[in-house]
C-alpha atoms as a PDB file:
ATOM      1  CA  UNK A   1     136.665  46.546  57.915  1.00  0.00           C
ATOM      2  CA  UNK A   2     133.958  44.011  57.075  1.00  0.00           C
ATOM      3  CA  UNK A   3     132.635  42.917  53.473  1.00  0.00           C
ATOM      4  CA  UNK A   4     129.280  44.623  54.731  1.00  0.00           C
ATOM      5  CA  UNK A   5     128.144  47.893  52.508  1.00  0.00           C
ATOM      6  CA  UNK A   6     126.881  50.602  54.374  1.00  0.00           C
ATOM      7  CA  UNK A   7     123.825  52.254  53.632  1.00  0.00           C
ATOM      8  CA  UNK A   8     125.156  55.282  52.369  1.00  0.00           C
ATOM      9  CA  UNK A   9     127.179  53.932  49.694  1.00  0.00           C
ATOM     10  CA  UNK A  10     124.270  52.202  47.940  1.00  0.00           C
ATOM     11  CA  UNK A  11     122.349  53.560  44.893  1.00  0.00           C
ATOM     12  CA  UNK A  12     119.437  56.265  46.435  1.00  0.00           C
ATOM     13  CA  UNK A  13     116.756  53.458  44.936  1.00  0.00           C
ATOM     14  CA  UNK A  14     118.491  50.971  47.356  1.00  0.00           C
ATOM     15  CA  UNK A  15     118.094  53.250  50.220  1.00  0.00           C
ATOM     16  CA  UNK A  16     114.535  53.737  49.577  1.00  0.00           C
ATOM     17  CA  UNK A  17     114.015  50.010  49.630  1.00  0.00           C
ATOM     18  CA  UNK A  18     115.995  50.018  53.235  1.00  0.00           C
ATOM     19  CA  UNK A  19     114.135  52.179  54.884  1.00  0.00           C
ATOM     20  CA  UNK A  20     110.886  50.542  54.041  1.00  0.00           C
ATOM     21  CA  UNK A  21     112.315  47.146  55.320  1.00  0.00           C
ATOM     22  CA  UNK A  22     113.502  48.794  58.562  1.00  0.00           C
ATOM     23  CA  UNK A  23     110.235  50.330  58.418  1.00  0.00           C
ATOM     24  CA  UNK A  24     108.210  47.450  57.880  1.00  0.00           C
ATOM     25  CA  UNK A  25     110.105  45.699  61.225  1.00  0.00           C
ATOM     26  CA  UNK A  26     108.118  47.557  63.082  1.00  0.00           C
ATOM     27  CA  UNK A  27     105.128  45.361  61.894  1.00  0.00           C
ATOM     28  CA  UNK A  28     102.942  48.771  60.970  1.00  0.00           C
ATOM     29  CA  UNK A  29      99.127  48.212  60.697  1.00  0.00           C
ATOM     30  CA  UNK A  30      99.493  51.709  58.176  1.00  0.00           C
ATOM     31  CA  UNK A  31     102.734  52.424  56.484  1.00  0.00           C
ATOM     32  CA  UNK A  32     102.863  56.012  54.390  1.00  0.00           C
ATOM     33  CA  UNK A  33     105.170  56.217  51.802  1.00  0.00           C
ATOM     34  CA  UNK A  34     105.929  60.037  50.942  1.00  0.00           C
ATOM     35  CA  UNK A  35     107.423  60.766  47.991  1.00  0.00           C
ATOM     36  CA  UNK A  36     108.749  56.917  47.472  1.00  0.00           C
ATOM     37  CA  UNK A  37     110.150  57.329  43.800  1.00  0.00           C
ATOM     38  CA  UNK A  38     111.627  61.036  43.989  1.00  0.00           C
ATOM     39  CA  UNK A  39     115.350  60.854  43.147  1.00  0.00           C
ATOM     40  CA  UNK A  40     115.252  57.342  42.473  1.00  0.00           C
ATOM     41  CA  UNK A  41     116.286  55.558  39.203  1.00  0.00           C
ATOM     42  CA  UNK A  42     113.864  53.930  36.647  1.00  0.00           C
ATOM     43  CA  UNK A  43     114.295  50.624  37.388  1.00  0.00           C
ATOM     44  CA  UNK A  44     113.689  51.159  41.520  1.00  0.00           C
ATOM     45  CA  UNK A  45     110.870  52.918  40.934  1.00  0.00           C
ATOM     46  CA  UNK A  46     109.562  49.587  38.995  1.00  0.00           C
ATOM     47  CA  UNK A  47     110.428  47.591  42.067  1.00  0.00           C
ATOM     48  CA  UNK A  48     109.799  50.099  44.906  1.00  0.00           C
ATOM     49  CA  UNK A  49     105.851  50.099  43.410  1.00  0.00           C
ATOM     50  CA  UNK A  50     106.220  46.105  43.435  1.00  0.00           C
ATOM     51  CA  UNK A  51     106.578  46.299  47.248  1.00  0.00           C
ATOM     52  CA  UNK A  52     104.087  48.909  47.727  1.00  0.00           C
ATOM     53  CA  UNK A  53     101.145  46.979  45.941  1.00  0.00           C
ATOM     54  CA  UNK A  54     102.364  43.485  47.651  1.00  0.00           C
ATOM     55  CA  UNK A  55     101.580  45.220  50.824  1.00  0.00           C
ATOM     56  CA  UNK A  56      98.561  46.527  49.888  1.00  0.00           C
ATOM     57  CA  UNK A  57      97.623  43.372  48.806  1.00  0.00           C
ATOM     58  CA  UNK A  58      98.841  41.584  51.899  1.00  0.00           C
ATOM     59  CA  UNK A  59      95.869  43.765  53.166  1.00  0.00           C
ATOM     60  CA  UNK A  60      98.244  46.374  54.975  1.00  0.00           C
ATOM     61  CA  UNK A  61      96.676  50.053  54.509  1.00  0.00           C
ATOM     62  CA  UNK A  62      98.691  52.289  52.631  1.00  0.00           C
ATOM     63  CA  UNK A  63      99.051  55.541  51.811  1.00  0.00           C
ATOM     64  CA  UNK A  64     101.012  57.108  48.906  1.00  0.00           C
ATOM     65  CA  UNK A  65     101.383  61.065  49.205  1.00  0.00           C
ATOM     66  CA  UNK A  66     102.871  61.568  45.781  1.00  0.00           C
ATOM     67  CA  UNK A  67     103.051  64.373  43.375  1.00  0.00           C
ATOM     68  CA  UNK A  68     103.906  62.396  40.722  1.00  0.00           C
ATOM     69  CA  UNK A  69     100.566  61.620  39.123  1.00  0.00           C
ATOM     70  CA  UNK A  70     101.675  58.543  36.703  1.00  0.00           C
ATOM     71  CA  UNK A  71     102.941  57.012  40.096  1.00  0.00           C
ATOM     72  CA  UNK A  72      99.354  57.838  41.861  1.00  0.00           C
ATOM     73  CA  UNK A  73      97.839  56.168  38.911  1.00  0.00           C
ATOM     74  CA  UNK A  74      99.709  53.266  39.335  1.00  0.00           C
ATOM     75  CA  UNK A  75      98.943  52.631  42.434  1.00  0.00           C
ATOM     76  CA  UNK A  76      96.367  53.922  43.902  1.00  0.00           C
ATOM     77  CA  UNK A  77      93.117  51.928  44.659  1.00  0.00           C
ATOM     78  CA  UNK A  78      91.122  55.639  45.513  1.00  0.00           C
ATOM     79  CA  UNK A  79      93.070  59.127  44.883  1.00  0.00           C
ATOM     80  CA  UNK A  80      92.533  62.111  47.130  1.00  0.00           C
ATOM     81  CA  UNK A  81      93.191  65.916  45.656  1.00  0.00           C
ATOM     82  CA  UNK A  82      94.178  68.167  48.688  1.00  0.00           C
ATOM     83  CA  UNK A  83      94.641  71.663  48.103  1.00  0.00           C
ATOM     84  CA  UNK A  84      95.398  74.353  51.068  1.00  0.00           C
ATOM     85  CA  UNK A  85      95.400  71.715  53.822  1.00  0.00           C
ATOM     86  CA  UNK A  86      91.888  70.174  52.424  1.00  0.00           C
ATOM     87  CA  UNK A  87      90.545  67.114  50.302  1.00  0.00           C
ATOM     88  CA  UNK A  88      88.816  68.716  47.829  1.00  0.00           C
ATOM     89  CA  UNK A  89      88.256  65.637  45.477  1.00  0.00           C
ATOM     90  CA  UNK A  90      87.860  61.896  45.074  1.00  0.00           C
ATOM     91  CA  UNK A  91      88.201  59.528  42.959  1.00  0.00           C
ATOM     92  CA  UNK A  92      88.400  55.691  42.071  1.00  0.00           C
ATOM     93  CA  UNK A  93      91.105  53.846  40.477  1.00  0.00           C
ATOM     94  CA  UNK A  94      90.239  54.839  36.656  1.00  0.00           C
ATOM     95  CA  UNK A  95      89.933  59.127  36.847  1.00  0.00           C
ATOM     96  CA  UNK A  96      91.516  60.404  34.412  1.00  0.00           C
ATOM     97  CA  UNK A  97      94.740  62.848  34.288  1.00  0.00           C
ATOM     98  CA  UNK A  98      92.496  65.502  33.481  1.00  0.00           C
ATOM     99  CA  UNK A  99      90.064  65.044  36.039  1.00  0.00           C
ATOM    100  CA  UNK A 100      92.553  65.190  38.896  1.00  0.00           C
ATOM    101  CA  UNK A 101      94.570  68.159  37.234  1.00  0.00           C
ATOM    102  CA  UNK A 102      91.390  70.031  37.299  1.00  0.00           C
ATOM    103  CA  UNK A 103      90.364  69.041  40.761  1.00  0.00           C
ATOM    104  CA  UNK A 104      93.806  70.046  41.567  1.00  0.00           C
ATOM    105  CA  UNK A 105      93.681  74.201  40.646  1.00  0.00           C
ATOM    106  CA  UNK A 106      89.920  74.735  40.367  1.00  0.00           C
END
């Protein structure tokens, strides 16, 4: 056996981070990132949202579907609220918590 690690024995923020390299091979023109944090620990989340923004500001379009709303804050340029399959609000890079936990039950 070699010195290599496999995948599956690395820490479930190091997976996250190889599947967006292995994903970013591909040379996307879009890359969506669903749930990119969940499960992972603090520190990869800090790094995993480094990567993210350097794309974005590489000028790659990204999208982050996220139900984490600190993490939507973070790092989204423009947030869209969809509730039952439809976009129901919009809003720019400073709404507040309450204004997208309203727009996301009324």
């Amino acid at each position: 056996m070699s010195g290599a690690t496999q995948v599956i024995e690395l820490s479930g923020g190091n997976q996250q981070k190889v599947v967006i390299a292995k994903s970013l091979l591909q040379d996307p023109k879009v890359i969506i990132f669903d749930e990119p944090t969940r499960g992972v620990d603090v520190g990869a989340i800090a790094e995993i949202h480094s990567m993210i923004n350097g794309l974005a500001d590489a000028g790659m379009a990204v999208v982050v579907i996220s139900s984490y709303l600190p993490e939507i804050q973070a790092l989204a340029d423009r947030t869209l609220v969809m509730r039952s399959g439809r976009v129901v609000a919009e809003f720019g890079p400073h709404a507040s918590d309450d204004e997208i936990m309203f727009a996301s039950v009324h």
